[in-house]
Protein backbone atom coordinates (compact mmCIF):
# COMPACT_ATOMS: atom_id res chain seq x y z
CA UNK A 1 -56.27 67.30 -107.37
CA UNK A 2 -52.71 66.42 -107.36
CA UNK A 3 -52.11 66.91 -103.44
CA UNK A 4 -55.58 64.13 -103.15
CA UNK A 5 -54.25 62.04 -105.53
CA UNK A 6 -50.50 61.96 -103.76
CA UNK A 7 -52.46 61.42 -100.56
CA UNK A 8 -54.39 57.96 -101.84
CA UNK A 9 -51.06 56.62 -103.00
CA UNK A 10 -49.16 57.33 -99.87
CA UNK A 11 -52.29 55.47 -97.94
CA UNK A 12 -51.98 52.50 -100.29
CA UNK A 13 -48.72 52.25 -100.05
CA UNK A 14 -49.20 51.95 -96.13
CA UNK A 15 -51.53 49.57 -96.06
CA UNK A 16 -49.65 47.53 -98.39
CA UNK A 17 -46.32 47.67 -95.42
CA UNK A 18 -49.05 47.24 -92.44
CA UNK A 19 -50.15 43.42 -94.41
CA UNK A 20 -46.48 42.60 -95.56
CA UNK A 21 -45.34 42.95 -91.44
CA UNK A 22 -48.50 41.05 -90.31
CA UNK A 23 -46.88 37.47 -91.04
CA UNK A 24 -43.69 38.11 -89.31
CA UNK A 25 -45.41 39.57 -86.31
CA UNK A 26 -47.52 36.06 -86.42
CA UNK A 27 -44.25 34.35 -86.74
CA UNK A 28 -42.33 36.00 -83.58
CA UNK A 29 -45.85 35.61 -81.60
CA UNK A 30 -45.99 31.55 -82.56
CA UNK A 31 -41.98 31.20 -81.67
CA UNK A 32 -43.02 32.96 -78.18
CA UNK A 33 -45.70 30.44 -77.97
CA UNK A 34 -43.25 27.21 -78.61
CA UNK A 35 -41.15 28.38 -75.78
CA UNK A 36 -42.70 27.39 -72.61
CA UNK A 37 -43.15 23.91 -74.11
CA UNK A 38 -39.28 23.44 -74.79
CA UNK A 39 -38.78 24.33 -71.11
CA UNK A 40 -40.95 22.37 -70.14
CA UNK A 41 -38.96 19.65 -71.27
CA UNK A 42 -36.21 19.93 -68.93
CA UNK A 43 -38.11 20.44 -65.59
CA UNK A 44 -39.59 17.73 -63.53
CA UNK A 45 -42.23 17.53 -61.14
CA UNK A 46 -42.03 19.45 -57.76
CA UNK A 47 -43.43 16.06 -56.24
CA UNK A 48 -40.47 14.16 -57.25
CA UNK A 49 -37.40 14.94 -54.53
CA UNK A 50 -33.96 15.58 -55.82
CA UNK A 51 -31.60 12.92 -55.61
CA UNK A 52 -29.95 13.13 -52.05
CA UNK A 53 -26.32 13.89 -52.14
CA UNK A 54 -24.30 11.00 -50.53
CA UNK A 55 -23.21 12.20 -47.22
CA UNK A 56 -20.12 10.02 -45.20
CA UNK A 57 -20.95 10.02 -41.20
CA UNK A 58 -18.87 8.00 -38.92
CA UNK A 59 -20.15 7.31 -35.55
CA UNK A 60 -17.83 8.17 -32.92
CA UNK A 61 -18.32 6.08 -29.50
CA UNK A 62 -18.49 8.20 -26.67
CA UNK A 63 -15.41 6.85 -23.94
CA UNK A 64 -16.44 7.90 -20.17
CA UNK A 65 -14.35 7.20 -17.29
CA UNK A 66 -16.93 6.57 -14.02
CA UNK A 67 -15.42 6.57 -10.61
CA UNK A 68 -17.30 6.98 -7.35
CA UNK A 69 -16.75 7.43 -3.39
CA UNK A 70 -19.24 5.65 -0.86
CA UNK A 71 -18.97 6.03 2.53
CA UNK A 72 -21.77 5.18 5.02
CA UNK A 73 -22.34 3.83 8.25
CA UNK A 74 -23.58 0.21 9.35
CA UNK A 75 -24.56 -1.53 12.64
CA UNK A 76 -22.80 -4.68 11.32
CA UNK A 77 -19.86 -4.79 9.08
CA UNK A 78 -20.09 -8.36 8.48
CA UNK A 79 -23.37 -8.59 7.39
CA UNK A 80 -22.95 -5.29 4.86
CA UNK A 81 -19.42 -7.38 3.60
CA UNK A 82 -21.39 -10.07 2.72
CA UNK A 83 -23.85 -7.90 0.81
CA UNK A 84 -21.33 -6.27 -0.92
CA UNK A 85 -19.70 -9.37 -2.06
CA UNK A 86 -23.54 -10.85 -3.72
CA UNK A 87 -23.22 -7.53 -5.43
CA UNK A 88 -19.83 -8.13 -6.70
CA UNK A 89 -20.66 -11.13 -8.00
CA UNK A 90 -24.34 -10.62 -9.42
CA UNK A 91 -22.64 -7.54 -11.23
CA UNK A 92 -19.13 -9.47 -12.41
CA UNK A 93 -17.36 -7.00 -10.33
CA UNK A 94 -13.89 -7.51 -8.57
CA UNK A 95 -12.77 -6.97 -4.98
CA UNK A 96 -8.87 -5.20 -5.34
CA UNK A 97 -8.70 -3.66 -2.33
CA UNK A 98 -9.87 -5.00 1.03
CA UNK A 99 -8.11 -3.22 4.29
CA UNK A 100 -9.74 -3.09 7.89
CA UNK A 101 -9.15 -0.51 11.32
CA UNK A 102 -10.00 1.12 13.97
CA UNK A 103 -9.48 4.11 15.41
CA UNK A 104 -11.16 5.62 19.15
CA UNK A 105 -14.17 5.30 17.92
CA UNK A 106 -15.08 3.02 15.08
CA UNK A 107 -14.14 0.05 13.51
CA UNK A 108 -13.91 0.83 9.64
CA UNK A 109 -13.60 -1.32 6.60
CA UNK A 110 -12.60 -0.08 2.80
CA UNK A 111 -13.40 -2.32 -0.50
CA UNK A 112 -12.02 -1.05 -3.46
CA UNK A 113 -14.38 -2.49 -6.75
CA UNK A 114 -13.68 -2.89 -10.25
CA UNK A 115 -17.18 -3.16 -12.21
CA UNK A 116 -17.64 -3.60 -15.75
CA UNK A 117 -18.99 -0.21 -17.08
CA UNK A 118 -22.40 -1.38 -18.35
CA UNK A 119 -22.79 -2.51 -14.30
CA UNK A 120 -22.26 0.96 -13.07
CA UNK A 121 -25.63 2.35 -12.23
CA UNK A 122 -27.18 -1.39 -11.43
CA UNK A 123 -23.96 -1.87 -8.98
CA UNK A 124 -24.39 1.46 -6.88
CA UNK A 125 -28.05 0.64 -6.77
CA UNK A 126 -28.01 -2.91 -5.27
CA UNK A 127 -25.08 -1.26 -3.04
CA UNK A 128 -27.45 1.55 -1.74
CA UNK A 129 -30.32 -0.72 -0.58
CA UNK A 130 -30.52 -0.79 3.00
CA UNK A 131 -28.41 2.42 3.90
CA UNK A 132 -29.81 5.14 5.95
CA UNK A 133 -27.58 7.81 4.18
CA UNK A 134 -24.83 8.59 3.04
CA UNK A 135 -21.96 10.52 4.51
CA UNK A 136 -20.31 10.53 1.12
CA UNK A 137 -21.94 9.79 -2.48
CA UNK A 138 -19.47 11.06 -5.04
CA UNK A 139 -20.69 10.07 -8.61
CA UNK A 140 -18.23 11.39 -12.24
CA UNK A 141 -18.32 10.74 -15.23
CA UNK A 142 -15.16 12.31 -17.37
CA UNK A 143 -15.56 12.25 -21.46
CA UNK A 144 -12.26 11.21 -22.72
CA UNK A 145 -13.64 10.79 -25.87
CA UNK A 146 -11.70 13.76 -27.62
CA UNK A 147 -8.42 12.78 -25.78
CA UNK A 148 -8.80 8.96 -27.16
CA UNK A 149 -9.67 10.22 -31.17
CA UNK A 150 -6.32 12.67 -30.73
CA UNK A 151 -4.18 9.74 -29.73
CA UNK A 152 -5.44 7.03 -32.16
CA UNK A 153 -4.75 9.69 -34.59
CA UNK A 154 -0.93 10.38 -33.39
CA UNK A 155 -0.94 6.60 -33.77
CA UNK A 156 -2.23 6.18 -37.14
CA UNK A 157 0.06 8.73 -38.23
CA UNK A 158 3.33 7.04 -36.48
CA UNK A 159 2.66 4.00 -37.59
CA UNK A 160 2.48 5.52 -41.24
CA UNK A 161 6.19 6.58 -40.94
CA UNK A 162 7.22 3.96 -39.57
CA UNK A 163 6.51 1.94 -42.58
CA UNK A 164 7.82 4.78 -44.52
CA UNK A 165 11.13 4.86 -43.04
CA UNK A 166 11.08 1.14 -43.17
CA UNK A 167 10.84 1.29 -47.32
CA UNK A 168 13.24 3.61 -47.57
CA UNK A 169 15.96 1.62 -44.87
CA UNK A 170 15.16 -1.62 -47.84
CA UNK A 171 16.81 1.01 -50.15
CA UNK A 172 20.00 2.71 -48.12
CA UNK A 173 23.51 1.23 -49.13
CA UNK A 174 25.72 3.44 -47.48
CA UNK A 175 26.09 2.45 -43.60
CA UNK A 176 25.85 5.47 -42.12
CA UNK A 177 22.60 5.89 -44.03
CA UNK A 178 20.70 2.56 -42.22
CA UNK A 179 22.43 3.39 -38.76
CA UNK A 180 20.73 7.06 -39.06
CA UNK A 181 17.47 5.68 -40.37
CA UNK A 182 17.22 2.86 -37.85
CA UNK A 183 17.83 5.29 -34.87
CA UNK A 184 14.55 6.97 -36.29
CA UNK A 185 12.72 4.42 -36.62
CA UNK A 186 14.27 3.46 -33.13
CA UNK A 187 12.42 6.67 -31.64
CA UNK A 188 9.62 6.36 -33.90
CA UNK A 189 9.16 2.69 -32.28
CA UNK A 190 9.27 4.34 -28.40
CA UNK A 191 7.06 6.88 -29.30
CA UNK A 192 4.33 3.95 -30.88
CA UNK A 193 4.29 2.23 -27.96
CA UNK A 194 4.32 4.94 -25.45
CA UNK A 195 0.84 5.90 -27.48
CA UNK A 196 -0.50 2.15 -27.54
CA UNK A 197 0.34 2.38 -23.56
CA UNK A 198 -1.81 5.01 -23.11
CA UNK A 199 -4.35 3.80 -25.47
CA UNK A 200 -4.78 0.84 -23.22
CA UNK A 201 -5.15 2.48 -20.28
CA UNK A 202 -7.59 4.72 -21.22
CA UNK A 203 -9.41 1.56 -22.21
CA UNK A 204 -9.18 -0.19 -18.97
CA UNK A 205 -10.31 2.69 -17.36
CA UNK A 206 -13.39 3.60 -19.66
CA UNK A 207 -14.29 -0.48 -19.59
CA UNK A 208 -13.71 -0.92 -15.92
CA UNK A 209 -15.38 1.24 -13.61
CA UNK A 210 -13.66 1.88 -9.87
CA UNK A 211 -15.89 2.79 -7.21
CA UNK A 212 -14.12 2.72 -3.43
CA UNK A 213 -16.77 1.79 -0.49
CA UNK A 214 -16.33 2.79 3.21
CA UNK A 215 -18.52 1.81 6.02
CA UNK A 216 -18.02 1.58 9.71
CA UNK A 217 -19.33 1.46 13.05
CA UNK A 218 -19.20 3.13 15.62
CA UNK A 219 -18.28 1.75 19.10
CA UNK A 220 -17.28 4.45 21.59
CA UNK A 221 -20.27 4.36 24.10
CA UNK A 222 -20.75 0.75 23.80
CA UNK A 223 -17.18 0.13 24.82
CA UNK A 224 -17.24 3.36 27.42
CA UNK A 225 -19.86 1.23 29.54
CA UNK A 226 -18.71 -2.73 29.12
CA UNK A 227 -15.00 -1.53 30.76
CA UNK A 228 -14.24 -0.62 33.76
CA UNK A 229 -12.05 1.67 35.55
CA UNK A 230 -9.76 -1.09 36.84
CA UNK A 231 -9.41 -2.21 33.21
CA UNK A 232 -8.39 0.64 32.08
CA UNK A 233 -5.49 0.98 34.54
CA UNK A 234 -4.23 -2.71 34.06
CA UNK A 235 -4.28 -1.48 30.22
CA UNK A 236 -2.12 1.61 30.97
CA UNK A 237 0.10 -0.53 33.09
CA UNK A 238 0.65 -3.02 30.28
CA UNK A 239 1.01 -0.24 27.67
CA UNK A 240 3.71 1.40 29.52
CA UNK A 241 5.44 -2.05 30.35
CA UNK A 242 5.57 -3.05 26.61
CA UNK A 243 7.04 1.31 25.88
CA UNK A 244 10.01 0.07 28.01
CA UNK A 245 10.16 -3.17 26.37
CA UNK A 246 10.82 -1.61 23.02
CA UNK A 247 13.05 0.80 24.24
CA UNK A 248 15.42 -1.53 26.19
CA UNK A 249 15.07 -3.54 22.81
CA UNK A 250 16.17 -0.47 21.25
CA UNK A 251 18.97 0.40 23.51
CA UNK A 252 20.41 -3.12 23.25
CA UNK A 253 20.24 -2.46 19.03
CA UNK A 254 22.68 -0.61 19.50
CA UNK A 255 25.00 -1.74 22.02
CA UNK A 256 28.37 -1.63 20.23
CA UNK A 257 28.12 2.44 19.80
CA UNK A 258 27.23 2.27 23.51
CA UNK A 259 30.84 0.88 24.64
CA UNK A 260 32.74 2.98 21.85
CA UNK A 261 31.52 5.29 24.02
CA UNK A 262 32.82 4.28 27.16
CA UNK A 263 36.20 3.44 25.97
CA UNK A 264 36.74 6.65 24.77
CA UNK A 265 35.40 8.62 27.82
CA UNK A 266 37.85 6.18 29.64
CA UNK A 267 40.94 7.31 27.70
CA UNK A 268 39.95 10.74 28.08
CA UNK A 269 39.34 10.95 31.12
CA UNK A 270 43.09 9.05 32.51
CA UNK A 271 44.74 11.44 29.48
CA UNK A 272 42.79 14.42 31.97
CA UNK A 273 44.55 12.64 35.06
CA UNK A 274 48.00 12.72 33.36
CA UNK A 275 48.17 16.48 32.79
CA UNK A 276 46.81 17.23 36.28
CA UNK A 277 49.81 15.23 37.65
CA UNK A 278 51.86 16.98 35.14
């Protein structure tokens, strides 16, 4: 009776626990619930993009140096010059080199062009119209780009101490002082404009284009059947005529060594008589 009675109170007291925890375990479970709504708070919509981080890009202009080599032949050089000079001039080109020939058998002309970079392509183009082929069609292009950054660079940076030194020279008292400061900024000053010297080149280059032309024609069997035989032999004859020209022209150059000569084989030769006698 005891032992059933003990038993009852042991379950009541359970039971009594199990409905004491039950509010707490609501509690933690309603907490748990709150959660996802405070962190929802702080997110934002997958729609929406994130603000873009500010990104610094400086274009850097591309600096080619284009040169080419034409060489072709022509049945009349005149009429291809003149060509070549409406190009020059529809394209704001420049003629800087202009030299003529002719060896056994062609007559050759070379044009040396300046054209404004932009002109390049259009120039060879308008030059090409009307030629057969080519002999020789060189075309470069050379990317100094990298070479031209490096040296504005060096510049930028000489420049820099330059004024530096230049603050510090406002300062100086002592006289050896500004003589040692204003031999470096002396140097500093050579090696500025040795940079700005190249700096303009490389310019002139990239904005200019050169492009050297060569065209001949050829005249060897032409001129094999207008002369003759007999022409050819008065031609010798005056050849060798005008040879012995020039070297009696020579000879008569130097006419002064010619009787130092003479006088001394004359001495010589009576001092050669003397000691025979003797």
């Amino acid at each position: 009776m005891r032992y059933l009675f003990f038993l009852c109170f042991l379950f009541l007291i359970l039971s009594g626990c199990s409905k004491s925890y039950e509010p707490e375990a609501s509690a933690i479970s309603i907490s748990a619930v709150k959660l996802p709504a405070k962190a929802k708070a702080v997110s934002y919509d997958k729609n929406d993009a994130p603000p873009p981080t500010p990104q610094i890009t400086e274009k850097i202009e591309q600096k080619i140096i284009k040169e080419a080599t034409l060489r072709f032949e022509t049945d009349n050089l005149e009429n291809t010059f003149n060509q070549i000079q409406k190009t020059v001039s529809s394209n704001k080109a420049r003629i800087i080199n202009d030299s003529e020939g002719k060896d056994y058998g062609t007559i050759f002309r070379n044009l040396t062009v300046k054209v404004p970079s932009q002109n390049f392509d259009r120039f060879i183009s308008d030059v090409s119209k009307g030629v057969n082929y080519f002999e020789v069609k060189n075309i470069s292009a050379q990317d100094v780009t990298e070479q031209f950054i490096d040296l504005t660079s060096r510049l930028k940076t000489k420049k820099k101490l330059e004024e530096r030194y230049l603050e510090i020279l406002k300062k100086a008292n002592k006289v050896s002082e500004i003589l040692e400061i204003e031999e470096q900024i002396s140097t500093i000053r050579e090696e500025i404009e040795s940079k700005e010297g190249q700096l303009k080149y490389l310019e002139s280059r990239v904005s200019e284009s050169t492009i050297t032309i060569e065209f001949y024609k050829t005249i060897a069997e032409k001129e094999g059947v207008k002369i003759s035989y007999g022409s050819k032999l008065w031609t010798a004859i005056k050849s060798g005529f005008f040879s012995l020209s020039d070297l009696f022209i020579s000879l008569l150059s130097v006419w002064p060594f010619v009787i130092l000569f003479f006088v001394f084989a004359y001495f010589i030769r009576k001092r050669l008589k003397r000691r025979k006698k003797e």
